[in-house]
C-alpha atoms as a PDB file:
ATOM      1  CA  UNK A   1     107.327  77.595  78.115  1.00  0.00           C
ATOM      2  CA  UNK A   2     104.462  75.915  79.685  1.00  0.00           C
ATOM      3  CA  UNK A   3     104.008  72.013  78.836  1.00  0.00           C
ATOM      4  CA  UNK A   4     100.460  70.820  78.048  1.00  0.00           C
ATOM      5  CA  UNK A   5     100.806  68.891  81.431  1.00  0.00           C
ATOM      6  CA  UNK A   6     101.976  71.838  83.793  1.00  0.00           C
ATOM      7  CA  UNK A   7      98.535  73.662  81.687  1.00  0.00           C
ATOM      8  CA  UNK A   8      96.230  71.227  82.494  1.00  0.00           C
ATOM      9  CA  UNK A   9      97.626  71.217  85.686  1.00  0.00           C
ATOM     10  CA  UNK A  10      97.283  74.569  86.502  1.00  0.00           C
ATOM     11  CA  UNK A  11      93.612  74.400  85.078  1.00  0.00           C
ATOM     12  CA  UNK A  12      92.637  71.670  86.797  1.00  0.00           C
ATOM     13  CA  UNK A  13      94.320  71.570  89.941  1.00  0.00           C
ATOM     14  CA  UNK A  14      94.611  75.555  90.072  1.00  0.00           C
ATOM     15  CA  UNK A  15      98.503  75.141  90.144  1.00  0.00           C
ATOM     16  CA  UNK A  16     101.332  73.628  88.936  1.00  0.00           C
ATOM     17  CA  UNK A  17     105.443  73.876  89.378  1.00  0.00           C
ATOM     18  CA  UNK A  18     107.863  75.338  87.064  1.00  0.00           C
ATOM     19  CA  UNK A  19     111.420  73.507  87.388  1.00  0.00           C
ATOM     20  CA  UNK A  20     112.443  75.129  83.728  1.00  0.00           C
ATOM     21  CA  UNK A  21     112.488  78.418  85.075  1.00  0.00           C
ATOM     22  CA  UNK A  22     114.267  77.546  88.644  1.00  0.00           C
ATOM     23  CA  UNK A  23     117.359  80.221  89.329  1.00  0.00           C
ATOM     24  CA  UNK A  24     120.048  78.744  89.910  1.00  0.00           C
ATOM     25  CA  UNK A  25     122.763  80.483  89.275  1.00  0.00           C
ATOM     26  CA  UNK A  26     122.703  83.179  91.729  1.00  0.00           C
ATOM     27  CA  UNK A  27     125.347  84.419  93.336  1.00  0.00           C
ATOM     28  CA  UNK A  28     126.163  85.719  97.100  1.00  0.00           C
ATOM     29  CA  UNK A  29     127.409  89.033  96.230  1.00  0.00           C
ATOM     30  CA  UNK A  30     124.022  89.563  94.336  1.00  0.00           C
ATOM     31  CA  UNK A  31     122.163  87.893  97.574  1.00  0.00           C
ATOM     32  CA  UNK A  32     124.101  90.370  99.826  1.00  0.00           C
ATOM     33  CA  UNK A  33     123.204  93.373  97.576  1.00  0.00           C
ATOM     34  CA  UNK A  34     119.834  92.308  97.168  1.00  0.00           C
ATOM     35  CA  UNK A  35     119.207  92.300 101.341  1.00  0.00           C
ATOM     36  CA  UNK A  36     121.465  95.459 101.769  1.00  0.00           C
ATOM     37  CA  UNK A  37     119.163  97.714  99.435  1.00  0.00           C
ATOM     38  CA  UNK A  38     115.529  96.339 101.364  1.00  0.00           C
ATOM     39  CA  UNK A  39     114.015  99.179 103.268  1.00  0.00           C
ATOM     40  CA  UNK A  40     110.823  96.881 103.244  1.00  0.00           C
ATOM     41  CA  UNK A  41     109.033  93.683 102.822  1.00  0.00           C
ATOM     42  CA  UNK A  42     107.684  93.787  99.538  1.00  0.00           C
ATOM     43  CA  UNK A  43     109.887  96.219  97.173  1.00  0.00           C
ATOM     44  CA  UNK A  44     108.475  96.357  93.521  1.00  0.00           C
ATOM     45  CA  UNK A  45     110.237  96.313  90.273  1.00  0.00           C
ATOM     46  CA  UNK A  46     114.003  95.391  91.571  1.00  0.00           C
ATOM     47  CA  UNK A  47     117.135  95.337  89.305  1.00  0.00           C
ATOM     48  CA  UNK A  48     117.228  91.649  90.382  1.00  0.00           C
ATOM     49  CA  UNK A  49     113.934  90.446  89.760  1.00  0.00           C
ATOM     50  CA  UNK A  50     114.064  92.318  86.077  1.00  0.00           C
ATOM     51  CA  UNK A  51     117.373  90.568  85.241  1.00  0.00           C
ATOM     52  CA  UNK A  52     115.666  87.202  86.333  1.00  0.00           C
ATOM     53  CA  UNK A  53     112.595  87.501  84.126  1.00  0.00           C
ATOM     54  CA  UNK A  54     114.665  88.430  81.124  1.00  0.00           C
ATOM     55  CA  UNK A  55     117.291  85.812  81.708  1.00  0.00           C
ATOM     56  CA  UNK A  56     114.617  83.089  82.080  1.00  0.00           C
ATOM     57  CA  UNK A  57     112.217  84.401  78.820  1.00  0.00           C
ATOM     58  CA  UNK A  58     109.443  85.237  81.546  1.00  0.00           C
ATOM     59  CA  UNK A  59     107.731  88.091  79.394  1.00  0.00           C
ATOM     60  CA  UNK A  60     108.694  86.505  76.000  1.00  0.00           C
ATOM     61  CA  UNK A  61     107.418  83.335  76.643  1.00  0.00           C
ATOM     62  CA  UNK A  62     105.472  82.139  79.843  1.00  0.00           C
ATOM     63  CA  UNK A  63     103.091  85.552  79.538  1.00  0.00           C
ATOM     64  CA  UNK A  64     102.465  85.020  75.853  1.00  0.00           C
ATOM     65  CA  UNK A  65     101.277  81.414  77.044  1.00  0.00           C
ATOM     66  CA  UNK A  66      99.560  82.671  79.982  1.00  0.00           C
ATOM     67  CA  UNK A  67      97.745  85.701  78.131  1.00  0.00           C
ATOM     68  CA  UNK A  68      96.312  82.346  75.614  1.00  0.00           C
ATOM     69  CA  UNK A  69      95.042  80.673  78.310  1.00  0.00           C
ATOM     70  CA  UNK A  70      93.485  83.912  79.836  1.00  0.00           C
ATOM     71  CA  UNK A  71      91.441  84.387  76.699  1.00  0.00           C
ATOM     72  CA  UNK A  72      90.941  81.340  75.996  1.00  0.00           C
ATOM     73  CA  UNK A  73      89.260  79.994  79.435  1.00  0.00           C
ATOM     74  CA  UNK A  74      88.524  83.155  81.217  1.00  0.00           C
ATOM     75  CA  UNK A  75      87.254  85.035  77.872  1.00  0.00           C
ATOM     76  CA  UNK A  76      89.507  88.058  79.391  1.00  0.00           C
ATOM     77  CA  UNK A  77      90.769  90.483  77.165  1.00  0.00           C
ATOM     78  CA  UNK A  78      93.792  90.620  79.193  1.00  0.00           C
ATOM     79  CA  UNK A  79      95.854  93.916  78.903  1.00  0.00           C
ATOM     80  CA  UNK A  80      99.035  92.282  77.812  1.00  0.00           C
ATOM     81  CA  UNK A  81     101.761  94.800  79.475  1.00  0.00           C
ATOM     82  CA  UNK A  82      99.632  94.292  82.743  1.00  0.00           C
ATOM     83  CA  UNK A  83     102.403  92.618  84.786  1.00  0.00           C
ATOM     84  CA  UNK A  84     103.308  93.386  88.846  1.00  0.00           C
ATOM     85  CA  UNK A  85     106.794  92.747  90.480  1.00  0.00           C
ATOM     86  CA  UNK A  86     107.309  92.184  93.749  1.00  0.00           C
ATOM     87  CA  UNK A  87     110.301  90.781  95.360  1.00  0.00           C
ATOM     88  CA  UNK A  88     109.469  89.972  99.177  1.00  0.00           C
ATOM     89  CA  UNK A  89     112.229  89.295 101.679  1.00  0.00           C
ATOM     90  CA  UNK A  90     111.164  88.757 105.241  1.00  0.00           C
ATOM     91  CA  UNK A  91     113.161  86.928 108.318  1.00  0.00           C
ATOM     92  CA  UNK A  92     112.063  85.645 111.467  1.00  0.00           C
ATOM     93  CA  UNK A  93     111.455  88.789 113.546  1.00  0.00           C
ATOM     94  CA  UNK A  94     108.612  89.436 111.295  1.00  0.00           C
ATOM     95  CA  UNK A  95     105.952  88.217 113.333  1.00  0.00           C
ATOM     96  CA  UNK A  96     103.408  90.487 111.232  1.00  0.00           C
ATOM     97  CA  UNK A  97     103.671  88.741 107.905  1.00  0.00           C
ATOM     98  CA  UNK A  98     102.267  85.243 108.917  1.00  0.00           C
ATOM     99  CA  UNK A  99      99.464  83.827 108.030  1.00  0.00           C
ATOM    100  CA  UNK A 100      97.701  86.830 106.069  1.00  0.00           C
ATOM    101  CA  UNK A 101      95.410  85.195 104.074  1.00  0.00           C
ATOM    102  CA  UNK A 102      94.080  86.339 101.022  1.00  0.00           C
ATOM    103  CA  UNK A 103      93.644  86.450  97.789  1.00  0.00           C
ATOM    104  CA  UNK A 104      95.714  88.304  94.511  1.00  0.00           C
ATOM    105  CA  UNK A 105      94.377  90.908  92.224  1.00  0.00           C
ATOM    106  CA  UNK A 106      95.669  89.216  89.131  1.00  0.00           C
ATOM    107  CA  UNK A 107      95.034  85.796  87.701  1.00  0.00           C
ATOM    108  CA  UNK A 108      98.053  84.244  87.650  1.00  0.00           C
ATOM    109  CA  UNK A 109     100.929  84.326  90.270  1.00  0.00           C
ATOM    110  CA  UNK A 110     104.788  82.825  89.755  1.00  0.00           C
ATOM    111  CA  UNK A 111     106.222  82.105  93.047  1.00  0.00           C
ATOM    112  CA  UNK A 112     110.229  82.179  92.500  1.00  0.00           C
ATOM    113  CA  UNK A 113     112.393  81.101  95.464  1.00  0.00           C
ATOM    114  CA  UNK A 114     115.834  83.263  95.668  1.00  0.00           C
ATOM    115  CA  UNK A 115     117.036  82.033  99.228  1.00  0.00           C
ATOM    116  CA  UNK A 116     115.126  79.177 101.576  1.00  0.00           C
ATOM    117  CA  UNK A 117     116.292  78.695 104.947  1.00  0.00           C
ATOM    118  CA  UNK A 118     117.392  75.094 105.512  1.00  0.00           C
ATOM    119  CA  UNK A 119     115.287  74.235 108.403  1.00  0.00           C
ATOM    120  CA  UNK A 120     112.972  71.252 109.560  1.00  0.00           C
ATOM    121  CA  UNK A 121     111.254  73.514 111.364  1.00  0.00           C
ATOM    122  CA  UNK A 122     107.407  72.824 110.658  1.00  0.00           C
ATOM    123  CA  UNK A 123     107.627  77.415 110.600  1.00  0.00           C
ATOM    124  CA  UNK A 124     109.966  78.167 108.585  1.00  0.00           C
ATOM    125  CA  UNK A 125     107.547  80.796 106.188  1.00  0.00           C
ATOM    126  CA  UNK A 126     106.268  78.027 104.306  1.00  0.00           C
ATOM    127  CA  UNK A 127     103.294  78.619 101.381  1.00  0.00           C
ATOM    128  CA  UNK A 128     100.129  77.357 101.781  1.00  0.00           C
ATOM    129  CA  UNK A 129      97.412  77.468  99.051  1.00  0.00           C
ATOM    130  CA  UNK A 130      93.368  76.527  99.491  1.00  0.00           C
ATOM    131  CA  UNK A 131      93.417  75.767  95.595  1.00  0.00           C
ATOM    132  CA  UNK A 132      90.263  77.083  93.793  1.00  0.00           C
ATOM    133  CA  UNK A 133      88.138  77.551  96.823  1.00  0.00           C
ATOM    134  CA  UNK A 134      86.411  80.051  95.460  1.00  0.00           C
ATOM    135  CA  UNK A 135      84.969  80.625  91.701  1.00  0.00           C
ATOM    136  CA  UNK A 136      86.540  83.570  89.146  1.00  0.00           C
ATOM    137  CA  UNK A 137      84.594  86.492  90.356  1.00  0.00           C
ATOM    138  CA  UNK A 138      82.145  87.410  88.057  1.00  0.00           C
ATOM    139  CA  UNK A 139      82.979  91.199  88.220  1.00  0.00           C
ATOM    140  CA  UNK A 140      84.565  93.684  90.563  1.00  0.00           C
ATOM    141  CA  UNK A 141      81.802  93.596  93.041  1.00  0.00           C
ATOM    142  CA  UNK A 142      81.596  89.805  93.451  1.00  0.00           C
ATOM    143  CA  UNK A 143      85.309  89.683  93.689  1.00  0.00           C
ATOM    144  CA  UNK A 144      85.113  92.505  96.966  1.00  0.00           C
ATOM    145  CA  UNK A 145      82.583  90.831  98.286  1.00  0.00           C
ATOM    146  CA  UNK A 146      84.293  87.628  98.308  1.00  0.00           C
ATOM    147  CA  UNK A 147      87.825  89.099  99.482  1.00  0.00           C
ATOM    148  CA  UNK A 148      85.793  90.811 102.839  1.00  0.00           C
ATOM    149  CA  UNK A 149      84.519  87.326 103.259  1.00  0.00           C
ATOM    150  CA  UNK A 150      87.575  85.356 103.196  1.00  0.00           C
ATOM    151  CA  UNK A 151      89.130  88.541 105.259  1.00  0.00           C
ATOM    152  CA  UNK A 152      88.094  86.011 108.649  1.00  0.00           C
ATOM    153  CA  UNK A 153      90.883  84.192 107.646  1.00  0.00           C
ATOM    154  CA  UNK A 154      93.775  86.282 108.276  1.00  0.00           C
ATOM    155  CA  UNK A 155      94.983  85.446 111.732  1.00  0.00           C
ATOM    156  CA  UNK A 156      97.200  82.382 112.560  1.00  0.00           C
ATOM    157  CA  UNK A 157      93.873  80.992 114.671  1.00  0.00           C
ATOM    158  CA  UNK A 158      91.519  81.294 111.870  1.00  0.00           C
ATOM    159  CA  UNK A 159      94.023  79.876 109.027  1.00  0.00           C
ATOM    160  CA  UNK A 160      94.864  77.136 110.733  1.00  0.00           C
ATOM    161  CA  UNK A 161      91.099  76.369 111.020  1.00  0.00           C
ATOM    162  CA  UNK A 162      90.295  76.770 107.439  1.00  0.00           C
ATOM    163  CA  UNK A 163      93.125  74.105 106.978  1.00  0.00           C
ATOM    164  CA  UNK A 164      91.241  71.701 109.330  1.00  0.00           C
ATOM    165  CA  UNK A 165      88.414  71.999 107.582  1.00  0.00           C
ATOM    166  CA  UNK A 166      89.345  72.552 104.011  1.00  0.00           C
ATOM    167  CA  UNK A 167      92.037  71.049 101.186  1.00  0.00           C
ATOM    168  CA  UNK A 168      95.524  72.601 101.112  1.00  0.00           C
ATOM    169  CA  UNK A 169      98.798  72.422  99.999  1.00  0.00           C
ATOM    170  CA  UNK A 170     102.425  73.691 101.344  1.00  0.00           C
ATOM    171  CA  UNK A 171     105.556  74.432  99.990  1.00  0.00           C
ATOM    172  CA  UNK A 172     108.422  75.073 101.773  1.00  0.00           C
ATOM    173  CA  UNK A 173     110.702  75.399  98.373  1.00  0.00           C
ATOM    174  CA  UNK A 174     113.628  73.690  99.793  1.00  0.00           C
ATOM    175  CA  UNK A 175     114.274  72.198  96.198  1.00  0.00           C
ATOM    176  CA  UNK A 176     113.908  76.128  95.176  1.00  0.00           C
ATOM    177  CA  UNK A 177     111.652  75.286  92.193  1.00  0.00           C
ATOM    178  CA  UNK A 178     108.888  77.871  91.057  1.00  0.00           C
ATOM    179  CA  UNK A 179     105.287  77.661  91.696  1.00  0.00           C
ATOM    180  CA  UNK A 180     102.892  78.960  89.271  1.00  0.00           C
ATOM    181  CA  UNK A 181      99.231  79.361  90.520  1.00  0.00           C
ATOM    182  CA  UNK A 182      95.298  80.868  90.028  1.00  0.00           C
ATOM    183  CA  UNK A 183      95.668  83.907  92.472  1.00  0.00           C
ATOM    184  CA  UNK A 184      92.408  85.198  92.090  1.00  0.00           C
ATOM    185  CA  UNK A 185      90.669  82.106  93.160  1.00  0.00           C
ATOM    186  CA  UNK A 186      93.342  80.589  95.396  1.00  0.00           C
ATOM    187  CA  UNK A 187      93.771  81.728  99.109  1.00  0.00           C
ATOM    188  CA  UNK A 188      97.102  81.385 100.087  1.00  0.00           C
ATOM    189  CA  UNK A 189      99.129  82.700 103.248  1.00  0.00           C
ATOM    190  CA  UNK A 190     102.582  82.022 105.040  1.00  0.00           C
ATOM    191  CA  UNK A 191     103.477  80.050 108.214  1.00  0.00           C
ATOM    192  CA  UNK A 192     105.367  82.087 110.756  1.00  0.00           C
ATOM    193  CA  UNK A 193     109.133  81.837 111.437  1.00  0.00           C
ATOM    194  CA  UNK A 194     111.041  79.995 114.749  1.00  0.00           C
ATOM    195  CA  UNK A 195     111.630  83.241 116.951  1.00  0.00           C
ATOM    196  CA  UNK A 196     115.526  81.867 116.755  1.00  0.00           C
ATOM    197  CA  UNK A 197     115.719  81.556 113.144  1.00  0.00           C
ATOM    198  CA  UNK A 198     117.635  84.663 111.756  1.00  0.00           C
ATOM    199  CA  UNK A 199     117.647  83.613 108.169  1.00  0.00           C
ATOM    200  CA  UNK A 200     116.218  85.514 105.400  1.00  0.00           C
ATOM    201  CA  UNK A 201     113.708  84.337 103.313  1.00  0.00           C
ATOM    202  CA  UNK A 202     113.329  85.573  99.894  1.00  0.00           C
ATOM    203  CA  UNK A 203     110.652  85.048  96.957  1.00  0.00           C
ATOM    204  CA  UNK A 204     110.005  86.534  93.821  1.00  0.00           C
ATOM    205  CA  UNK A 205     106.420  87.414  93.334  1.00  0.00           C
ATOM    206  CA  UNK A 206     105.684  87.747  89.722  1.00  0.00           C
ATOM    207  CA  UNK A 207     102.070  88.734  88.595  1.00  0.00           C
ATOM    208  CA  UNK A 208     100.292  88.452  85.654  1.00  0.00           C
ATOM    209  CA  UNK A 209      96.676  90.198  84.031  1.00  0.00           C
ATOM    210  CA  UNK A 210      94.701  92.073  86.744  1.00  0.00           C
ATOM    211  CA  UNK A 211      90.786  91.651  84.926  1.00  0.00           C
ATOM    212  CA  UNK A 212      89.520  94.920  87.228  1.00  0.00           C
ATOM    213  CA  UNK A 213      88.548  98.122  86.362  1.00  0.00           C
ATOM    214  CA  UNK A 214      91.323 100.519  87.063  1.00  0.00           C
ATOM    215  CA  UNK A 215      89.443 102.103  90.433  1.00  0.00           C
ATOM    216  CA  UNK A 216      89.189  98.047  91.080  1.00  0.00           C
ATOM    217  CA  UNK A 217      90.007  97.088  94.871  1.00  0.00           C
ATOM    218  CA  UNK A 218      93.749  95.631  93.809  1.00  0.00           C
ATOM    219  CA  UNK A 219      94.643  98.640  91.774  1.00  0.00           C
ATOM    220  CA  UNK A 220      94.247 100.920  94.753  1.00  0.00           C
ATOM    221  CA  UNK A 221      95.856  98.656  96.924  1.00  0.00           C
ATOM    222  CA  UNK A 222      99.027  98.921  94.860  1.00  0.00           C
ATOM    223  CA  UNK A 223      99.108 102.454  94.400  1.00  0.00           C
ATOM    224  CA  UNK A 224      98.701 102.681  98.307  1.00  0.00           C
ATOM    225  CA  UNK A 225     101.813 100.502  98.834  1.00  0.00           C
ATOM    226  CA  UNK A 226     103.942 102.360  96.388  1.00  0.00           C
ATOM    227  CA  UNK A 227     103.421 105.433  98.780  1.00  0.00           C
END
């Protein structure tokens, strides 16, 4: 699934895309459904996102590759069923959801773009990513310590000044093609939306290995937003 340049990629670079996995075949009844049934942002575990990660080999053959790499650079004994869904839709009256950021709980996150609003707009929801600005946490202390640290930089007025000062990249998925990336070490956030722009926006958010304890800061996070 992964080639030996998107791996060194990701390695190297901290991230890398995925065009053999791109979904492209979806249709607007599923679209519709998929908006009708939100009652939130970020909705785990969705009929949709399931039927996407079996029709594109997700679990049978990126994780296997991923889980390698895990153990083999990260020395990780990576709980292999340890896998988070989380299909986010969001539109441009969602003010609240810009420019968050932070960091994931698990080590690798697959970006999948279901619908991108056609815009030039320079906020649109776009992705940015500070790439490996910080080191794998050590353990489950170092990795709360550094979170609370980066927490400065989750307001539009900080963000924006951590991308002054320090390497990023954006994605605004208009070619729809998946991103695969370190989330542990890579902040990342969204830009905001044009107040006019009604369109949805909608990602599949596929994680991969959480290395914490199970009373670990992301674990509790997650049961928290399952409430």
């Amino acid at each position: 699934m992964l080639t030996e340049d998107q791996k060194n990629s990701l390695l190297l670079k901290g991230f890398t895309s995925l065009p053999q996995i791109k979904n492209d075949s979806i249709s607007s009844e599923e679209i519709n459904n998929l908006i009708a049934s939100k009652d939130k942002i970020y909705t785990s575990g969705t009929d949709f996102h399931k039927k996407y990660i079996t029709d594109k080999d997700i679990y049978t053959k990126l994780k296997p590759a991923l889980n390698n790499i895990a153990q083999e650079y990260y020395k990780d004994n990576c709980e292999f069923n340890d896998t988070y869904e989380i299909t986010r839709i969001t539109k441009g009256s969602q003010t609240s959801e810009s420019y968050l950021g932070h960091f994931d709980s698990h080590l690798f996150t697959l970006v999948t773009p279901i619908v991108i609003p056609k815009t030039n707009s320079k906020e649109s929801g776009q992705l940015i990513i500070f790439p490996k600005i910080r080191k794998e946490p050590r353990n489950e202390l170092t990795n709360i310590i550094g979170k609370v640290f980066y927490k400065r930089y989750h307001s539009k007025e900080k963000f924006t000044q951590l991308m002054s000062n320090k390497k990023f990249v954006e994605f605004d998925f208009q070619d729809e093609t998946p991103m695969l990336f370190l989330g542990r070490v890579t902040l990342h956030g969204n830009r905001g939306f044009k107040e006019d722009m009604t369109s949805y926006r909608i990602t599949l958010l596929t994680h991969f290995f959480d290395p914490s304890p199970k009373y670990g800061i992301g674990n509790i996070l997650r049961i928290i937003r399952s409430r």
